[in-house]
Protein backbone atom coordinates (compact mmCIF):
# COMPACT_ATOMS: atom_id res chain seq x y z
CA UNK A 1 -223.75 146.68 -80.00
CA UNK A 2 -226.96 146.36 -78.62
CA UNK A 3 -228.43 147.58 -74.72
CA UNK A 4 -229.01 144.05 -74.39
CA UNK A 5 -225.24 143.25 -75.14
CA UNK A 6 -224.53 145.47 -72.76
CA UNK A 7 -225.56 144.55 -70.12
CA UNK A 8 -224.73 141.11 -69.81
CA UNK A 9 -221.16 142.26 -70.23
CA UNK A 10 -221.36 144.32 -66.97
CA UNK A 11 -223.12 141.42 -65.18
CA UNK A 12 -220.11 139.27 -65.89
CA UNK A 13 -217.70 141.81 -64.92
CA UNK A 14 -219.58 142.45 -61.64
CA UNK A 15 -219.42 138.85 -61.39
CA UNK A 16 -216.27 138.11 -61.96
CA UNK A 17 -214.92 141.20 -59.49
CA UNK A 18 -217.25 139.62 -57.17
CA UNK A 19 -215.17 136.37 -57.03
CA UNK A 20 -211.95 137.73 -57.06
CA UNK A 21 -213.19 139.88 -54.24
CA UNK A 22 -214.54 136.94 -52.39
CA UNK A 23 -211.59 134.52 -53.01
CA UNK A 24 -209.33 137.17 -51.63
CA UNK A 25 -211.25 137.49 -48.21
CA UNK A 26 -211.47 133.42 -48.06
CA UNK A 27 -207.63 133.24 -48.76
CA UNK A 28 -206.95 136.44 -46.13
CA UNK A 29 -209.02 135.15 -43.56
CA UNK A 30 -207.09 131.51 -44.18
CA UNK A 31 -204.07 133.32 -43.43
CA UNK A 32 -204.86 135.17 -40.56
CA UNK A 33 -206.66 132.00 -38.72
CA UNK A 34 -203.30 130.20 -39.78
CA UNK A 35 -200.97 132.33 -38.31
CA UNK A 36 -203.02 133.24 -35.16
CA UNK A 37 -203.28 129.44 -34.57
CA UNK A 38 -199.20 129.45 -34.74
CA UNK A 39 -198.72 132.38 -32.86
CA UNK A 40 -200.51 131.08 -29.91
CA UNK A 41 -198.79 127.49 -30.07
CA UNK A 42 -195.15 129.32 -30.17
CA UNK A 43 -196.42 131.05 -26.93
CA UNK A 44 -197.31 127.89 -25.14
CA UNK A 45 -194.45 126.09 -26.67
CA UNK A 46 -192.14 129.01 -24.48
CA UNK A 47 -194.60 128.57 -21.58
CA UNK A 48 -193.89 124.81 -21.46
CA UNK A 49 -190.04 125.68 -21.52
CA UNK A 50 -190.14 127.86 -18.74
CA UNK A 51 -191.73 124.45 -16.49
CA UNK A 52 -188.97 122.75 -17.49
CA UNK A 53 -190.41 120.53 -20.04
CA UNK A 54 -188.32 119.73 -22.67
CA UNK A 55 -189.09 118.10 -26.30
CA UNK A 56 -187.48 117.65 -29.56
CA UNK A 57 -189.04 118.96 -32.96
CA UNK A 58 -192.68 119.39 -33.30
CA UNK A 59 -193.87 119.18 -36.80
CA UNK A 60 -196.65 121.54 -37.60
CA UNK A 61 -198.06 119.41 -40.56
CA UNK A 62 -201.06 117.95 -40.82
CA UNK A 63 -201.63 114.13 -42.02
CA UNK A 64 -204.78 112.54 -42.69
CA UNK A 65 -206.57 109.62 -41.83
CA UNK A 66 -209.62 107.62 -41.68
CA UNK A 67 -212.40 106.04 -39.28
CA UNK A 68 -211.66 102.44 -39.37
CA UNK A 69 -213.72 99.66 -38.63
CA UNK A 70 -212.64 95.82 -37.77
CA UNK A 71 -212.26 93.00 -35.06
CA UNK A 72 -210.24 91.44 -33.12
CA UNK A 73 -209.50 87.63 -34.76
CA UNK A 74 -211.10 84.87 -32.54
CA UNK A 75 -211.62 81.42 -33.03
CA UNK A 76 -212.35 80.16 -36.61
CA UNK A 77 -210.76 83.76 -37.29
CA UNK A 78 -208.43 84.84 -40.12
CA UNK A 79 -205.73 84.07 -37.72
CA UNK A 80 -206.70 80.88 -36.51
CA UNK A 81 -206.90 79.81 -40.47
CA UNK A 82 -203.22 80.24 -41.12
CA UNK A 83 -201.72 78.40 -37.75
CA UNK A 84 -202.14 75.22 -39.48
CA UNK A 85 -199.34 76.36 -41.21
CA UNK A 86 -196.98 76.93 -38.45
CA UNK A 87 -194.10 74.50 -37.77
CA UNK A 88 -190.87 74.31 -35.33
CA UNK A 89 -192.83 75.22 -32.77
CA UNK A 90 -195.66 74.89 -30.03
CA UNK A 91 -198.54 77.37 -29.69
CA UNK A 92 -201.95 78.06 -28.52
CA UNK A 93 -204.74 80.00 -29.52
CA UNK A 94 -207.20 81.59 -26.56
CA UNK A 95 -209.68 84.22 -26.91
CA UNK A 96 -208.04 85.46 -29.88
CA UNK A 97 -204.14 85.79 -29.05
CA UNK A 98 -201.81 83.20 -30.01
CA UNK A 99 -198.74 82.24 -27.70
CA UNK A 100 -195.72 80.66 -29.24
CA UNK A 101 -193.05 78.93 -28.12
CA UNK A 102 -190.34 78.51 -30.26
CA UNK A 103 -188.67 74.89 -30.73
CA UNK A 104 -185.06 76.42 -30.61
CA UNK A 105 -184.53 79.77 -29.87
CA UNK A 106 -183.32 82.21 -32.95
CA UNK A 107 -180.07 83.86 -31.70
CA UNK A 108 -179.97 87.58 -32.83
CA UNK A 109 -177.58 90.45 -32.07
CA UNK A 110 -177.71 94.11 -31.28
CA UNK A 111 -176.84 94.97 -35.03
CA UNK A 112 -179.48 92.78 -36.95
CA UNK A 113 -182.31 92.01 -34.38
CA UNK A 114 -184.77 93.83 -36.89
CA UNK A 115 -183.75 92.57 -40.32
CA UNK A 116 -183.70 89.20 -38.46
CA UNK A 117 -187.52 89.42 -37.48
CA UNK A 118 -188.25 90.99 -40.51
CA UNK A 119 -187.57 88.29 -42.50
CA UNK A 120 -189.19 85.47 -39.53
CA UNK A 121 -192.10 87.97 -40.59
CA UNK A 122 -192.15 87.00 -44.36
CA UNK A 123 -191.93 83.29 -43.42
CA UNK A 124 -195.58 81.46 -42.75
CA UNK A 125 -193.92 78.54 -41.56
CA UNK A 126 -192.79 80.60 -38.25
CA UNK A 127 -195.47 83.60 -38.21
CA UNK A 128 -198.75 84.13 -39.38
CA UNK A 129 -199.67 87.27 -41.52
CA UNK A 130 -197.02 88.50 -40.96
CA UNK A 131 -196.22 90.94 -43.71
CA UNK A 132 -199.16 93.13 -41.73
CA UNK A 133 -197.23 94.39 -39.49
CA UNK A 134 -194.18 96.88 -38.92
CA UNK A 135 -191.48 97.49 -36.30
CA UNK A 136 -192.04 99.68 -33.84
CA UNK A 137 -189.33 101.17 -32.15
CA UNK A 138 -191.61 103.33 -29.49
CA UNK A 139 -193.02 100.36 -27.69
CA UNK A 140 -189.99 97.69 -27.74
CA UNK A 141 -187.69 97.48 -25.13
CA UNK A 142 -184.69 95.08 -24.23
CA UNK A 143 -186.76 92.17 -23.68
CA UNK A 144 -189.15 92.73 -26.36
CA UNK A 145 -189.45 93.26 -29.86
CA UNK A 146 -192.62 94.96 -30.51
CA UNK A 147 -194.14 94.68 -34.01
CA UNK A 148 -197.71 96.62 -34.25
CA UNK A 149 -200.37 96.11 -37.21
CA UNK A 150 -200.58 98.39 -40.03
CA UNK A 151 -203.96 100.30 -41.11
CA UNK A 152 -203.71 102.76 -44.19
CA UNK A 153 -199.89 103.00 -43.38
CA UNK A 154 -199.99 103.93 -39.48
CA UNK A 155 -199.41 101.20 -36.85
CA UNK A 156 -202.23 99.99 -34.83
CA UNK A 157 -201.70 101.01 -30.81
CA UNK A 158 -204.08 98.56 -29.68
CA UNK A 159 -203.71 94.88 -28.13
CA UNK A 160 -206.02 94.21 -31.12
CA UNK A 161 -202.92 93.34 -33.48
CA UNK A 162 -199.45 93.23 -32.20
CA UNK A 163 -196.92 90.16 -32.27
CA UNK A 164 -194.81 90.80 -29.26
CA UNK A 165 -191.52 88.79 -29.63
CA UNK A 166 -189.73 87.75 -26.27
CA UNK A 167 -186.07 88.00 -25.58
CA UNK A 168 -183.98 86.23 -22.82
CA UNK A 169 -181.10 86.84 -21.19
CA UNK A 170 -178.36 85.92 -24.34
CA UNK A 171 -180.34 87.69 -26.95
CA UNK A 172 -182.25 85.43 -28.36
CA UNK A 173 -186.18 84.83 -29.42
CA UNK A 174 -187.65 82.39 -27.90
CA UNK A 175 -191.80 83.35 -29.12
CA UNK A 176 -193.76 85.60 -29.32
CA UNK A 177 -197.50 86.47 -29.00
CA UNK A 178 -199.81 87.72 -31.60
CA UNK A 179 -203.13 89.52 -32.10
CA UNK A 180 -204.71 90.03 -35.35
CA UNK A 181 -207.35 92.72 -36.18
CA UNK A 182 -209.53 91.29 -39.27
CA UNK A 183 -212.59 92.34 -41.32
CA UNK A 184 -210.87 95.79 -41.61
CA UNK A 185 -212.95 98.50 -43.51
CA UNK A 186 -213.16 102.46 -43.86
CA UNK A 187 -216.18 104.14 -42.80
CA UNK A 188 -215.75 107.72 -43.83
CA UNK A 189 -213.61 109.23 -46.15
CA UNK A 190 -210.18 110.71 -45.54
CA UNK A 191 -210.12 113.88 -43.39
CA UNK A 192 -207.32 115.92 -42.11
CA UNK A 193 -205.72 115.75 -38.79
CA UNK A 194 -204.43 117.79 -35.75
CA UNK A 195 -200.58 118.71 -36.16
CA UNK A 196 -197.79 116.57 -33.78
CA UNK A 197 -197.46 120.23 -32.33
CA UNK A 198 -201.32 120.89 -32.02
CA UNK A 199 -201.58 117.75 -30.15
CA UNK A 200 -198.33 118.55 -27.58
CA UNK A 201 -200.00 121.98 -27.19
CA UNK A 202 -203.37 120.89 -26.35
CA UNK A 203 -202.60 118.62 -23.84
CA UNK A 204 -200.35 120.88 -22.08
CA UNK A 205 -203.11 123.56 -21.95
CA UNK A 206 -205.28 120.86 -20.47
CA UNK A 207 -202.96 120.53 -17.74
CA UNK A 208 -202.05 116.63 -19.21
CA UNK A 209 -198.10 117.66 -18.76
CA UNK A 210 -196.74 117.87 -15.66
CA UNK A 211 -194.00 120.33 -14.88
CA UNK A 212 -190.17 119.32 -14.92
CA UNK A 213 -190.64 116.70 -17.25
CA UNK A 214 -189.56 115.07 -21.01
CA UNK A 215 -191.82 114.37 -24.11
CA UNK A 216 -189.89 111.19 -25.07
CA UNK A 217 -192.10 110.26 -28.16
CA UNK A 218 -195.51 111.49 -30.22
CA UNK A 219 -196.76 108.90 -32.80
CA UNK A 220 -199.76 109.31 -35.43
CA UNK A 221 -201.51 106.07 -34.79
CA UNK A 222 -205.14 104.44 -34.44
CA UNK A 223 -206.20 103.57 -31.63
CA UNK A 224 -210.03 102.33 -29.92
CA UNK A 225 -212.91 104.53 -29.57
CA UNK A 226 -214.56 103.39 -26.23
CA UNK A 227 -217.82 101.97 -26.38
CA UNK A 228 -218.48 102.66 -30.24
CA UNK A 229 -218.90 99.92 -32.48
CA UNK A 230 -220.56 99.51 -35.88
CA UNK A 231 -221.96 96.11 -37.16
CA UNK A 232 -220.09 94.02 -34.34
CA UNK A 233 -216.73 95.85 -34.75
CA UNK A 234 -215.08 98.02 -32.71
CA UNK A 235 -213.97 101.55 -34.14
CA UNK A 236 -210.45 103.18 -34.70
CA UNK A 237 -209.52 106.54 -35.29
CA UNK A 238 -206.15 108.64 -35.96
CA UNK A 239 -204.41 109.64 -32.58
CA UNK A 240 -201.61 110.91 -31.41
CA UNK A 241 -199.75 108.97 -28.52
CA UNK A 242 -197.50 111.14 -26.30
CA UNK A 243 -195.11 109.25 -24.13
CA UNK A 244 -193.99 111.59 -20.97
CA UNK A 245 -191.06 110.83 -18.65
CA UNK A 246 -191.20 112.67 -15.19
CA UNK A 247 -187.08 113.89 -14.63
CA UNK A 248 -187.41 113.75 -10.98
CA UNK A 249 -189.31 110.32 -9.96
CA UNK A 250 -188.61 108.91 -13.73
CA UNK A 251 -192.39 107.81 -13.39
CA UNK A 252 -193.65 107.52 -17.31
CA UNK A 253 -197.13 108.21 -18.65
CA UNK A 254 -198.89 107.51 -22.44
CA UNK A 255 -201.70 109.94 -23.20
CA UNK A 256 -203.54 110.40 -26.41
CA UNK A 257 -205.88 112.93 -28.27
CA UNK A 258 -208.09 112.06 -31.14
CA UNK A 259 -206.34 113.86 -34.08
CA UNK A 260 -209.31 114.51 -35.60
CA UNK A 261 -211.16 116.65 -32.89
CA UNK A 262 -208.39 117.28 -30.46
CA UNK A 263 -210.09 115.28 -27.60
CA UNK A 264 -207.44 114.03 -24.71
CA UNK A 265 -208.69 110.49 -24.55
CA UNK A 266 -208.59 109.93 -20.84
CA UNK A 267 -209.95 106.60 -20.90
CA UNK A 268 -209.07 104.03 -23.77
CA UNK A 269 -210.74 100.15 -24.02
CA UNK A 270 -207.00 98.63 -23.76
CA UNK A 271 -204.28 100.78 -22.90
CA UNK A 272 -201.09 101.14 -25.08
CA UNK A 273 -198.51 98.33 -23.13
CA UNK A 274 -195.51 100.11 -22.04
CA UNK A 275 -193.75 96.51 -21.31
CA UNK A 276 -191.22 98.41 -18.64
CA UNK A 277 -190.09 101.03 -20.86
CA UNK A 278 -188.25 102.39 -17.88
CA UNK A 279 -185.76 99.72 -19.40
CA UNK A 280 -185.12 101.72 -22.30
């Protein structure tokens, strides 16, 4: 075997050590940061019990999501396209949001309400696009039926594409009123997000939480950046809406952080519609 041999075999062998070496540190310093990072939200987690805030579960997994671009449907829009095919009924379409009044109203009950609407959804005769959007349990109450838009398989907390079905006084539907969000498009690839229990954490250490209180909900959504827009469309990104009941005065509160940068977004373009949860 020749010097020359030789020493190309030791290069590789430093090399490889080198890596193994390397990846080691990487995956021990991983670790470490990991852990810390849990460590300190247990801590505040046992600080928020001892002010009497309660809360179920936290997960401590991380989802991902996208920044979204898109716009709200207005006249000659996507939504105003398919009302021609609307019938048993009288509507209207005004800066973008449809109102509908049903001809006779659609009797539900208790048991079937959302297998009902779910299949009003799949016909075009009675709503429009319908197949974009989902249930959603967090913002309905007893005298509405809340059904939010889907984008990349998380509902859309934004007045920018609901259908908010109305309920009288035996139970039954008697419209509803719809926004579509159109023209939807990704802007960046898919990145990671902030944990449900990152986001409960960071919000109580930033004094968001008040004392003596319950964390009724905490939903991965998109919702409006303010004042950012990108070729005439307004911009959506992952976050986390916290709904927070006050035990003594019952008062209740939404607040949000951008799951991708942990920002409490004090301000929001159109705020998530509670519609009298107290009712709940």
């Amino acid at each position: 075997m020749n010097f020359k041999r030789i020493q190309w075999i030791f290069i590789l062998a430093f090399l490889l050590f080198d890596i193994f070496v390397g990846s080691s540190l990487i995956l021990e310093t991983r670790f470490t940061v990991s852990n810390g990072q849990q460590n300190r939200q247990s801590t505040v987690l046992k600080e928020m019990r001892n002010d009497s805030i309660s809360y179920g579960e936290l997960s401590n997994k991380q989802q991902t999501g996208y920044y979204i671009a898109g716009k709200k449907s207005s006249d000659g829009g996507d939504l105003e396209q398919e009302t021609g095919k609307l019938r048993n009924q009288n509507f209207r379409l005004s800066s973008g949001t449809l109102t509908s009044e049903f001809d006779k109203p659609i009797k539900i009950t208790e048991s079937n309400n959302i297998r009902r609407v779910d299949r009003l959804l799949k016909n075009k005769k009675m709503v429009s696009l319908g197949n974009h959007y989902r249930y959603n349990k967090e913002l309905s109450d007893k005298n509405t039926l809340v059904y939010t838009q889907m984008l990349e398989g998380k509902p859309l907390f934004s007045n920018d594409g609901q259908i908010r079905f109305r309920l009288n006084s035996d139970h039954e539907i008697t419209g509803y009123t719809q926004t579509y969000l159109q023209d939807v498009e990704i802007l960046r690839q898919r990145s990671n997000t902030i944990s449900q229990r990152r986001a409960i954490t960071w919000l109580y250490k930033h004094n968001q939480i008040p004392n003596n209180s319950r964390i009724r909900w905490s939903v991965l959504s998109y919702s409006k950046l303010l004042n950012t827009t990108t070729d005439d469309k307004a911009v959506y990104v992952p976050t986390w809406t916290v709904e927070i009941k006050t035990k003594n005065s019952g008062a209740i509160q939404q607040l949000q952080v951008n799951a991708f940068n942990s920002t409490v977004m004090k301000e929001t373009p159109d705020s998530v519609n509670t519609n009298s949860l107290n009712n709940k």
